[in-house]
N, C-alpha and C. Protein backbone atom coordinates (compact mmCIF):
# COMPACT_ATOMS: atom_id res chain seq x y z
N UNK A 1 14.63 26.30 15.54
CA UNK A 1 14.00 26.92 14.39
C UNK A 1 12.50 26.99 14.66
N UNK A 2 11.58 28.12 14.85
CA UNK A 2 10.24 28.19 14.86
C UNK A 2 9.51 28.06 13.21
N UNK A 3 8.86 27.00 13.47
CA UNK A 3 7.90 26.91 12.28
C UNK A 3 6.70 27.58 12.41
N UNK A 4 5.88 27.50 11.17
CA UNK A 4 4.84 28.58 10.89
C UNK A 4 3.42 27.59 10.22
N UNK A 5 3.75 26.64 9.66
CA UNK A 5 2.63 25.73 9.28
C UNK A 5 3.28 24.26 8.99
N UNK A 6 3.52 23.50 9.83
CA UNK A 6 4.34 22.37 10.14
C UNK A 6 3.24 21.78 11.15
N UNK A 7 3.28 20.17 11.13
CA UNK A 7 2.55 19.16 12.32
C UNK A 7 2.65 19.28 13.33
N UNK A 8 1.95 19.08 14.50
CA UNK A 8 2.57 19.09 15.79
C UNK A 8 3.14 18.24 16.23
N UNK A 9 3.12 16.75 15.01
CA UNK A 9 4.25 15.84 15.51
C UNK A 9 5.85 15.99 15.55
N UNK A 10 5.57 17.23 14.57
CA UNK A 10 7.18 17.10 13.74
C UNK A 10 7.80 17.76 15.10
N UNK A 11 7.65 18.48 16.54
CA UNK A 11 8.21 19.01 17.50
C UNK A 11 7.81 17.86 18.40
N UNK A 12 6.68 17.25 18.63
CA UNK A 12 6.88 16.82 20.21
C UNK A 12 5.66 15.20 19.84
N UNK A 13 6.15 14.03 19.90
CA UNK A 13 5.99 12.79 19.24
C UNK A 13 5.01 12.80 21.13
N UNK A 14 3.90 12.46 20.49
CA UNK A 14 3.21 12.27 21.96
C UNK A 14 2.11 11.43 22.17
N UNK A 15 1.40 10.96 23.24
CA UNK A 15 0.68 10.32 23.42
C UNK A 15 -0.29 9.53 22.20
N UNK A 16 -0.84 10.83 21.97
CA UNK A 16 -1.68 10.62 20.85
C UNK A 16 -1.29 10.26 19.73
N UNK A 17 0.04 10.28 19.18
CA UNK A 17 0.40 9.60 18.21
C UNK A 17 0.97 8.25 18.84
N UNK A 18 1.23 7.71 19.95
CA UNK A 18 1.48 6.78 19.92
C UNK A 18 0.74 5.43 20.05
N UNK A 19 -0.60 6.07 20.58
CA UNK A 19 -2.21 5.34 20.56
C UNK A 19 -2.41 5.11 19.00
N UNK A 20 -2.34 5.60 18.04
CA UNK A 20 -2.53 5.40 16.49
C UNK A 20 -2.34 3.87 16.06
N UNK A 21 -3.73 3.71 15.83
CA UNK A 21 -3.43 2.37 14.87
C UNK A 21 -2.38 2.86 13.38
N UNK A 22 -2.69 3.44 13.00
CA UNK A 22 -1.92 3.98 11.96
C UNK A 22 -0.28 3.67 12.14
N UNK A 23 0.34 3.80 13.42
CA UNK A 23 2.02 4.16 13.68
C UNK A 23 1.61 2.32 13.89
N UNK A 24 2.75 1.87 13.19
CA UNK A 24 3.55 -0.03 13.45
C UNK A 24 3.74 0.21 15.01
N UNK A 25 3.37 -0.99 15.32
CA UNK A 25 3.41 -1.62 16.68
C UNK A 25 4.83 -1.36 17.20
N UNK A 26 5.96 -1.85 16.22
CA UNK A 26 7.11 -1.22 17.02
C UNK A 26 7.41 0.12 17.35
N UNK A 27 6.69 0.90 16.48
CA UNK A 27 7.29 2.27 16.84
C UNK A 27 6.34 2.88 17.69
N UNK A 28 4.89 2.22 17.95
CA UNK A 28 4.10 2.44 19.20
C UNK A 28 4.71 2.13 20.74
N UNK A 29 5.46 1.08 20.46
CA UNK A 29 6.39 0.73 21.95
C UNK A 29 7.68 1.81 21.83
N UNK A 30 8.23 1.70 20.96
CA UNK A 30 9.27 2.79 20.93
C UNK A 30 9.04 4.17 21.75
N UNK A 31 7.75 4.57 20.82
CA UNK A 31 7.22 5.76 21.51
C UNK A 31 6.58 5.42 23.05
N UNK A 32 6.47 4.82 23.39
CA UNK A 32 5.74 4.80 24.84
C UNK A 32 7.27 4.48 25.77
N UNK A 33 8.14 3.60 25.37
CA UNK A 33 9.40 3.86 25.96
C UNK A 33 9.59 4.94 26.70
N UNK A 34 9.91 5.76 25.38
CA UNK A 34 11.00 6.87 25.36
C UNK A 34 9.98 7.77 26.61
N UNK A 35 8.78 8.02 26.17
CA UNK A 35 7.53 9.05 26.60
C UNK A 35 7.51 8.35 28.25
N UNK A 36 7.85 7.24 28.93
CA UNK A 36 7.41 6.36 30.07
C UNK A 36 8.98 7.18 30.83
N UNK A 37 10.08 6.96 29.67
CA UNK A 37 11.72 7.40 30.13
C UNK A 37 11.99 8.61 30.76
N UNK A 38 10.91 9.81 30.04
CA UNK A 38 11.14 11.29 30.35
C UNK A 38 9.82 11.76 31.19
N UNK A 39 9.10 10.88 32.12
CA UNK A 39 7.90 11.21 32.53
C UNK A 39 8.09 12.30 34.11
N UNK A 40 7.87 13.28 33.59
CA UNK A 40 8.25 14.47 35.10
C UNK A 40 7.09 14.51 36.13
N UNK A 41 7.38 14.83 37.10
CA UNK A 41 7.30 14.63 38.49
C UNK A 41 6.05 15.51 38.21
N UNK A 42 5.66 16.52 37.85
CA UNK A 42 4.61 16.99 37.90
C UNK A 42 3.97 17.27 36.29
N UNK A 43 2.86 17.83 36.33
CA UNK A 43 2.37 17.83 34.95
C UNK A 43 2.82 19.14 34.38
N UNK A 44 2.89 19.54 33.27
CA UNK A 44 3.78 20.94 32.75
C UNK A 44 2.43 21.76 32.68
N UNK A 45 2.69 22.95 33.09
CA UNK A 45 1.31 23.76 33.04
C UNK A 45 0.86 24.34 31.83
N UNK A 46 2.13 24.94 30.90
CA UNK A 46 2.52 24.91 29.34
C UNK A 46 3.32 24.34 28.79
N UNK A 47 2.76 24.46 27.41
CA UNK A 47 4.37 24.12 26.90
C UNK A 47 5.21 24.72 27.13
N UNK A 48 7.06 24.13 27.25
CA UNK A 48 8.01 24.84 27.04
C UNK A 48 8.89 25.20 25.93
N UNK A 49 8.97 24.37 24.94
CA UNK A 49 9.89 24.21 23.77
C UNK A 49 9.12 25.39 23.16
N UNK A 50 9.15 26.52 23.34
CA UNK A 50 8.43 27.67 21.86
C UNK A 50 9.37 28.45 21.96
N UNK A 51 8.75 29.30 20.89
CA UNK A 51 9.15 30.62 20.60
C UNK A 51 8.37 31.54 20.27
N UNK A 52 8.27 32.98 20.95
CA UNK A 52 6.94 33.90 20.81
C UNK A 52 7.01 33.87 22.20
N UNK A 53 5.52 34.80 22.34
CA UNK A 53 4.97 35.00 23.32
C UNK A 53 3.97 34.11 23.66
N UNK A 54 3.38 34.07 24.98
CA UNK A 54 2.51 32.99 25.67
C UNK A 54 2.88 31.67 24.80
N UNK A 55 2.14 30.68 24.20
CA UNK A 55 2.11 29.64 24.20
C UNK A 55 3.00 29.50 22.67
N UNK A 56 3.29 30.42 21.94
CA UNK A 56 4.30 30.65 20.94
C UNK A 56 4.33 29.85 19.55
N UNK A 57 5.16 29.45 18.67
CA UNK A 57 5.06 29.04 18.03
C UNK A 57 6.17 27.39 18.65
N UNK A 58 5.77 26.40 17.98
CA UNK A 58 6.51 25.09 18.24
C UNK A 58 8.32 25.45 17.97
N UNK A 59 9.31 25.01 19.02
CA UNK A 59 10.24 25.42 18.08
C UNK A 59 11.09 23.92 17.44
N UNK A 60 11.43 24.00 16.39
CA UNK A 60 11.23 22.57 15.17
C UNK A 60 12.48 22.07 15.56
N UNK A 61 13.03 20.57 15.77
CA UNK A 61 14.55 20.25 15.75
C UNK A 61 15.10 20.51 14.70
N UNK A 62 16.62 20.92 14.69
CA UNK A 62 17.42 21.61 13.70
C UNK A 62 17.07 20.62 12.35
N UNK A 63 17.45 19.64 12.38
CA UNK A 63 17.01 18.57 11.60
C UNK A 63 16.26 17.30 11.46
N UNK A 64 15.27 17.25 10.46
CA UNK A 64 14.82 15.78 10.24
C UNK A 64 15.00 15.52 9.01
N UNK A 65 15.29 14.10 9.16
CA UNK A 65 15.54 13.11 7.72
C UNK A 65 14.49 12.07 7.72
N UNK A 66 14.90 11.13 6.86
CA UNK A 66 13.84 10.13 6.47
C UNK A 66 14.12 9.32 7.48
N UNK A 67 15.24 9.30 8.17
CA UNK A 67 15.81 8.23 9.21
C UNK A 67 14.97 8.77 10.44
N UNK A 68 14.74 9.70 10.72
CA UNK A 68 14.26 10.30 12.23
C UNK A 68 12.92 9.37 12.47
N UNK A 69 13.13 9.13 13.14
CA UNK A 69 11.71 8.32 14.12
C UNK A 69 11.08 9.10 14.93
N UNK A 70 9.95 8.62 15.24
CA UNK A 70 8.48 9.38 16.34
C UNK A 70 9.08 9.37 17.59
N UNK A 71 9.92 8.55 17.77
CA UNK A 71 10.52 8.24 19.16
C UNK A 71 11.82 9.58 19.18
N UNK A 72 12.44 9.74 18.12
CA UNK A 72 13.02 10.75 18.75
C UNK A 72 12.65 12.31 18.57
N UNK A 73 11.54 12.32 18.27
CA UNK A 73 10.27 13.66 19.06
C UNK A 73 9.94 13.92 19.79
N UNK A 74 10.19 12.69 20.73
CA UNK A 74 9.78 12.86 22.16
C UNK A 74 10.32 13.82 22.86
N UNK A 75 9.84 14.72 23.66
CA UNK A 75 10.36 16.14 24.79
C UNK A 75 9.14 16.45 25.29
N UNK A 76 9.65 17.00 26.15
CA UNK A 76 9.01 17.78 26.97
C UNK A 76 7.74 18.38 26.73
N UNK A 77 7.34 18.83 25.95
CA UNK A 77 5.77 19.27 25.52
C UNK A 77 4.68 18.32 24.81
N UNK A 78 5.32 16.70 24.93
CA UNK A 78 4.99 15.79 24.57
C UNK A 78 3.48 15.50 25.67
N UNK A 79 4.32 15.34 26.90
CA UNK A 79 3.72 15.24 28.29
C UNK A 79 2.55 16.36 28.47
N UNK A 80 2.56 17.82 27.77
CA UNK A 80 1.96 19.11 27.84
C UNK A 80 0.78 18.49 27.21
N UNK A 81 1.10 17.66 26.10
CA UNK A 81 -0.29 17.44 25.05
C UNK A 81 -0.90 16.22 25.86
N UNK A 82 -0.55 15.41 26.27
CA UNK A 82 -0.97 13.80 26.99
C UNK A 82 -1.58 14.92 28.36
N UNK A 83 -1.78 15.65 28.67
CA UNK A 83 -2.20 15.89 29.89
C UNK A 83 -3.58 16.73 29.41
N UNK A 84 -3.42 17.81 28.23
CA UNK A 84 -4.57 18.10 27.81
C UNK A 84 -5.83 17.18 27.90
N UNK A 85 -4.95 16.03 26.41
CA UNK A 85 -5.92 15.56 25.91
C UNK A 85 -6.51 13.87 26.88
N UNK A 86 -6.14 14.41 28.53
CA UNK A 86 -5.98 13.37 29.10
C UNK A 86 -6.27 11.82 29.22
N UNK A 87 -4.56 11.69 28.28
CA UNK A 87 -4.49 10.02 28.22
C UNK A 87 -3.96 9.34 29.43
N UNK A 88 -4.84 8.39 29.62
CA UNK A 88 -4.35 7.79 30.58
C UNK A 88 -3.26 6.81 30.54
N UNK A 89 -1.88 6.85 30.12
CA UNK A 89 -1.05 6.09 30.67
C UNK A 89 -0.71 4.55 31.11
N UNK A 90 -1.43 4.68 31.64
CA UNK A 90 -1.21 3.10 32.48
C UNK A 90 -1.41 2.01 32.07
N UNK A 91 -1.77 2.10 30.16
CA UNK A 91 -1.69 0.81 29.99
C UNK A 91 -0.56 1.02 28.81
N UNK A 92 0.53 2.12 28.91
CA UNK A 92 1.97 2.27 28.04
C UNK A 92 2.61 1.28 28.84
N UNK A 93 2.87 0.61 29.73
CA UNK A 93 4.12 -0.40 30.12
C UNK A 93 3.15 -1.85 29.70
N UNK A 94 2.43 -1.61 28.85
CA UNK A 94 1.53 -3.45 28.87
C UNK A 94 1.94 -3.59 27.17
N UNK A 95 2.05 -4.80 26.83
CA UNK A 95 2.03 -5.22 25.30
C UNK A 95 1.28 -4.21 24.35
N UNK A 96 2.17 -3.90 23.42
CA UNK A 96 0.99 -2.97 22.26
C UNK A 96 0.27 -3.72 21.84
N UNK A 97 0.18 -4.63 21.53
CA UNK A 97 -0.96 -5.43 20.55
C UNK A 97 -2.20 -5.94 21.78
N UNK A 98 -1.70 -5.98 22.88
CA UNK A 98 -3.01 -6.19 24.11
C UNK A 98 -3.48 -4.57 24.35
N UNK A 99 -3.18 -3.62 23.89
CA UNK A 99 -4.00 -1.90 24.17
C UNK A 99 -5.19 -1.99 23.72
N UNK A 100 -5.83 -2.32 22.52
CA UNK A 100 -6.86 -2.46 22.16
C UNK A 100 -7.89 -3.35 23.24
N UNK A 101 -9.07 -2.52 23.60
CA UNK A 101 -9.72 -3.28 24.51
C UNK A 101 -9.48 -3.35 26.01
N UNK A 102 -8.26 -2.41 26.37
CA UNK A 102 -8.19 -1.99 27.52
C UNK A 102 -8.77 -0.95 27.93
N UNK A 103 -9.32 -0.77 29.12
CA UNK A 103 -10.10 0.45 29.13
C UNK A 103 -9.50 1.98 29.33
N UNK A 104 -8.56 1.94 29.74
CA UNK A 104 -7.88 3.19 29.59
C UNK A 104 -7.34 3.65 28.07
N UNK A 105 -7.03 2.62 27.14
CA UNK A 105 -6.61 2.43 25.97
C UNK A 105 -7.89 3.35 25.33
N UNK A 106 -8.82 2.63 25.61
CA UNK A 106 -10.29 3.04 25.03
C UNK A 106 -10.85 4.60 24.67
N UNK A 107 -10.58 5.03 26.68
CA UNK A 107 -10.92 5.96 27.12
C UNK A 107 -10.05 7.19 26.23
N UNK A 108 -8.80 7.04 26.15
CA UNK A 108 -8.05 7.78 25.58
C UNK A 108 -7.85 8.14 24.45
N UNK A 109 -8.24 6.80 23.24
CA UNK A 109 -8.29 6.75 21.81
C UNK A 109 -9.78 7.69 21.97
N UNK A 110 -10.68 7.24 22.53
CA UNK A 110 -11.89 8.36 22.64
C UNK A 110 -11.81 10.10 22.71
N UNK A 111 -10.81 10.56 23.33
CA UNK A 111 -10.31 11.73 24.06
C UNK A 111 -9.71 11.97 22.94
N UNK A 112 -8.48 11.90 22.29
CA UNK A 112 -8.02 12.02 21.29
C UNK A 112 -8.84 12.11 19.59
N UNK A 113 -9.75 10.72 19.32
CA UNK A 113 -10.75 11.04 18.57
C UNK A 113 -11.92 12.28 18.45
N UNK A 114 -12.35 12.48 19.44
CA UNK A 114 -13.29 13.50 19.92
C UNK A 114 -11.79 15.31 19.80
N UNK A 115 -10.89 15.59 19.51
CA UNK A 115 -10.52 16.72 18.89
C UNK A 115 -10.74 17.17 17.31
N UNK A 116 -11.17 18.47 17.22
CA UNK A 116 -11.48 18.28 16.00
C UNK A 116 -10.36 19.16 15.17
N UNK A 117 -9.86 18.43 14.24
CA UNK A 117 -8.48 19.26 13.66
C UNK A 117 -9.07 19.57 12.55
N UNK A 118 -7.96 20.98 12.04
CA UNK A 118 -8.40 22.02 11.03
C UNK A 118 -6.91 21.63 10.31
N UNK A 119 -7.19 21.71 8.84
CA UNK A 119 -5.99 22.57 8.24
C UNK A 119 -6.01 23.85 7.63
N UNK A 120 -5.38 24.45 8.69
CA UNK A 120 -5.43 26.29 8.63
C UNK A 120 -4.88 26.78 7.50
N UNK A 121 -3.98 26.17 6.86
CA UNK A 121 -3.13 26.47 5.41
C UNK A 121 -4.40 26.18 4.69
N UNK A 122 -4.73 24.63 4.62
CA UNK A 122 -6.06 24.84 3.76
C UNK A 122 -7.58 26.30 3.86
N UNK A 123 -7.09 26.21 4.72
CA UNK A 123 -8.75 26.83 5.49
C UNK A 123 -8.82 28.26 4.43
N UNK A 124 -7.13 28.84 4.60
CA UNK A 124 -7.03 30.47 4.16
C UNK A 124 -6.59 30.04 2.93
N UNK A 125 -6.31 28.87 2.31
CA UNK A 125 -6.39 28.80 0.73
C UNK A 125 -7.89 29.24 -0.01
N UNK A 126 -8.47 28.31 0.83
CA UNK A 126 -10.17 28.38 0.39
C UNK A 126 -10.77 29.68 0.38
N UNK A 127 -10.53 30.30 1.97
CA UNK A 127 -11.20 31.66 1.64
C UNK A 127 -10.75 32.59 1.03
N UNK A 128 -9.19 32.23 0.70
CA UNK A 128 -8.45 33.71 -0.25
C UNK A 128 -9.24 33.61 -1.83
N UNK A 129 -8.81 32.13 -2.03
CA UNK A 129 -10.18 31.95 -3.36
C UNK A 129 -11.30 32.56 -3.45
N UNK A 130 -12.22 32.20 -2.55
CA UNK A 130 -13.47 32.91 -2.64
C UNK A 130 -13.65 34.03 -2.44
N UNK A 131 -12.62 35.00 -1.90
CA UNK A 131 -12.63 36.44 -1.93
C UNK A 131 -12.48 36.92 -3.08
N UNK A 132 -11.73 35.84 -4.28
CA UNK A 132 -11.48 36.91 -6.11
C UNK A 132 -12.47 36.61 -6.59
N UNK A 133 -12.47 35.56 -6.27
CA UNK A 133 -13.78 33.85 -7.37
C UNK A 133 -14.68 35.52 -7.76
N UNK A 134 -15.26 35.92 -6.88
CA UNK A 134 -16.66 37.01 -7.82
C UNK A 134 -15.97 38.08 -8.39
N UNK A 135 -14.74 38.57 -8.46
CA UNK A 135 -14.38 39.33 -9.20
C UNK A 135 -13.98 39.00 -10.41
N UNK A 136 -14.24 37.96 -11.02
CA UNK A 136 -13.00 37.07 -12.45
C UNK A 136 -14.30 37.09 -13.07
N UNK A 137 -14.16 37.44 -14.22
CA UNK A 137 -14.90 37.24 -15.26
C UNK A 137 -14.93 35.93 -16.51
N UNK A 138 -13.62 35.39 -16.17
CA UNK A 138 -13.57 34.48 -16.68
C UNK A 138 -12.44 32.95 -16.01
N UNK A 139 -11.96 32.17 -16.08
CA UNK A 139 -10.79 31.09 -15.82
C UNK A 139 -9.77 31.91 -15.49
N UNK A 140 -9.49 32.36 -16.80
CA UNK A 140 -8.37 33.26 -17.19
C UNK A 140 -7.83 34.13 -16.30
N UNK A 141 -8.79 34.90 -16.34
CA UNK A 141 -8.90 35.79 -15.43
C UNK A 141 -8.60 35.93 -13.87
N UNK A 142 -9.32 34.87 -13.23
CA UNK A 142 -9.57 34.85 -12.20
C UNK A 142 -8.00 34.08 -11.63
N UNK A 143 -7.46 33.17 -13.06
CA UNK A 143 -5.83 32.34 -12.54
C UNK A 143 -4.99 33.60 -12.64
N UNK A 144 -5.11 34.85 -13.56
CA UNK A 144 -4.12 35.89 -13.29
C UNK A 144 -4.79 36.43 -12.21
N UNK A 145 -5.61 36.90 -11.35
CA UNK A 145 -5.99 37.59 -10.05
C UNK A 145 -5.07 37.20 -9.10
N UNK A 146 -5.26 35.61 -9.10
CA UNK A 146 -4.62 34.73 -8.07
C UNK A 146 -2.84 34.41 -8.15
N UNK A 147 -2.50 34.53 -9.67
CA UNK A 147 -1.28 35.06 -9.80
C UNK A 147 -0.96 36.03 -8.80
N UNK A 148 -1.74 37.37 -9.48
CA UNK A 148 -1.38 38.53 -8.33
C UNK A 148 -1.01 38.54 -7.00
N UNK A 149 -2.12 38.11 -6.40
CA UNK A 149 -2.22 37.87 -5.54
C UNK A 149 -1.16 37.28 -4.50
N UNK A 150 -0.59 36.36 -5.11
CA UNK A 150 0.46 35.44 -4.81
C UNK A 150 1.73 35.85 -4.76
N UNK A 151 1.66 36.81 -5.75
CA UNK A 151 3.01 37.40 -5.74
C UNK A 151 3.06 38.66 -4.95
N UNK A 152 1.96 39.21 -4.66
CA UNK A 152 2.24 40.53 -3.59
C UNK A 152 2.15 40.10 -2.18
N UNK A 153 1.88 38.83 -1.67
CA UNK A 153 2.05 38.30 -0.73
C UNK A 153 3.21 37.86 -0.42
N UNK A 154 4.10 37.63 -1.39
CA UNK A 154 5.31 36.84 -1.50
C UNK A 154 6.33 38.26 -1.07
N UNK A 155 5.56 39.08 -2.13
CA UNK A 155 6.59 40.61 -1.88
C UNK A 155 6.58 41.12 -0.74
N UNK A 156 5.67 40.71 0.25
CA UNK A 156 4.66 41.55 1.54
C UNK A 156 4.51 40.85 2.39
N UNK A 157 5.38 39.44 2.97
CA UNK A 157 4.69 38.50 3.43
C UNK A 157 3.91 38.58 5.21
N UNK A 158 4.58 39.88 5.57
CA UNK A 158 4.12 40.31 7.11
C UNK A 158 3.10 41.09 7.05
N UNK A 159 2.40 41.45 6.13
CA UNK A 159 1.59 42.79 5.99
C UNK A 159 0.14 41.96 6.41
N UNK A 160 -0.31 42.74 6.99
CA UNK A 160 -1.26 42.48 8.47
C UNK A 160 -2.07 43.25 8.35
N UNK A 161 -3.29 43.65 8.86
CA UNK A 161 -4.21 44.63 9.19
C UNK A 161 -3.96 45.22 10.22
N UNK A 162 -3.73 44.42 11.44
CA UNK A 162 -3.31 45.36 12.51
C UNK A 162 -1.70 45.71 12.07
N UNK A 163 -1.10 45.43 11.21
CA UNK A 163 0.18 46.21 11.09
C UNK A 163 -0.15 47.32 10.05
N UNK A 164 -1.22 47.78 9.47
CA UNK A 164 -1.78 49.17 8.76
C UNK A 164 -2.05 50.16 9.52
N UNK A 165 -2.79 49.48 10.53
CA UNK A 165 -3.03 50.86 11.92
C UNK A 165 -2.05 51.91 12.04
């Protein structure tokens, strides 16, 4: 199934989430397991799991539940992102609770920190707002615009500029 505004964890459980103080220590080893289990012989030049053209959209496992774990996210484009955002590895086979303060540990939580993430759903909420915001004359007003709005998008949901050409 290709998603359209979904995490990039929810397809491929990777490095960088498994460096997270945030993720429990067990499921930090879990994930470095599984990620140490499927480690290929060479580095992937793209991702593979999409759909689309060039680098495509993520394509989503058929199902997740509340039961699914980070560990079983792990695939193949996992390795695609750990090579970008080059983590170094070599301290995934050492104790999780000894990572902190290792220098590759360091180097990598650095590499990972230093990306700067957007939320693009948010981003085009904000500016679709501020494109009516000066046309409303009043609250009122401006919540029926955005009504509109909402619903001819809903009616239209592919309609594009370059698909007007």
């Amino acid at each position: 199934m290709c998603g359209t505004n979904s995490t990039h964890t929810a397809t491929s459980a990777d490095g960088a989430t498994a460096i997270s103080q945030l993720v429990p220590a067990a499921e930090r080893r879990e994930l470095a397991d599984r990620l140490l289990a499927i480690e290929p012989s060479t580095v992937p030049a793209k991702p593979v799991q999409r759909c689309g053209s060039g680098f495509g959209k993520p394509v989503f496992p058929s199902e997740i539940t509340e039961s699914t774990k980070l560990a079983d996210l792990v695939g193949p484009d996992s390795w695609y992102t750990i090579h970008i955002l080059e983590i170094d590895m070599s301290f995934f086979a050492e104790d999780v609770e000894s990572w902190p303060g290792n220098p590759a540990y360091e180097t990598s939580m650095a590499n990972v920190l230093s990306v700067n993430v957007i939320n693009d759903c948010a981003e085009r909420g904000v500016k679709l707002s501020s494109d009516f915001l000066s046309s409303a004359r009043s609250e009122e007003h401006y919540q029926n615009v955005m009504q509109v709005v909402e619903h001819d998008r809903k009616r239209q949901p592919d309609l594009r500029k370059r698909k007007l050409n």
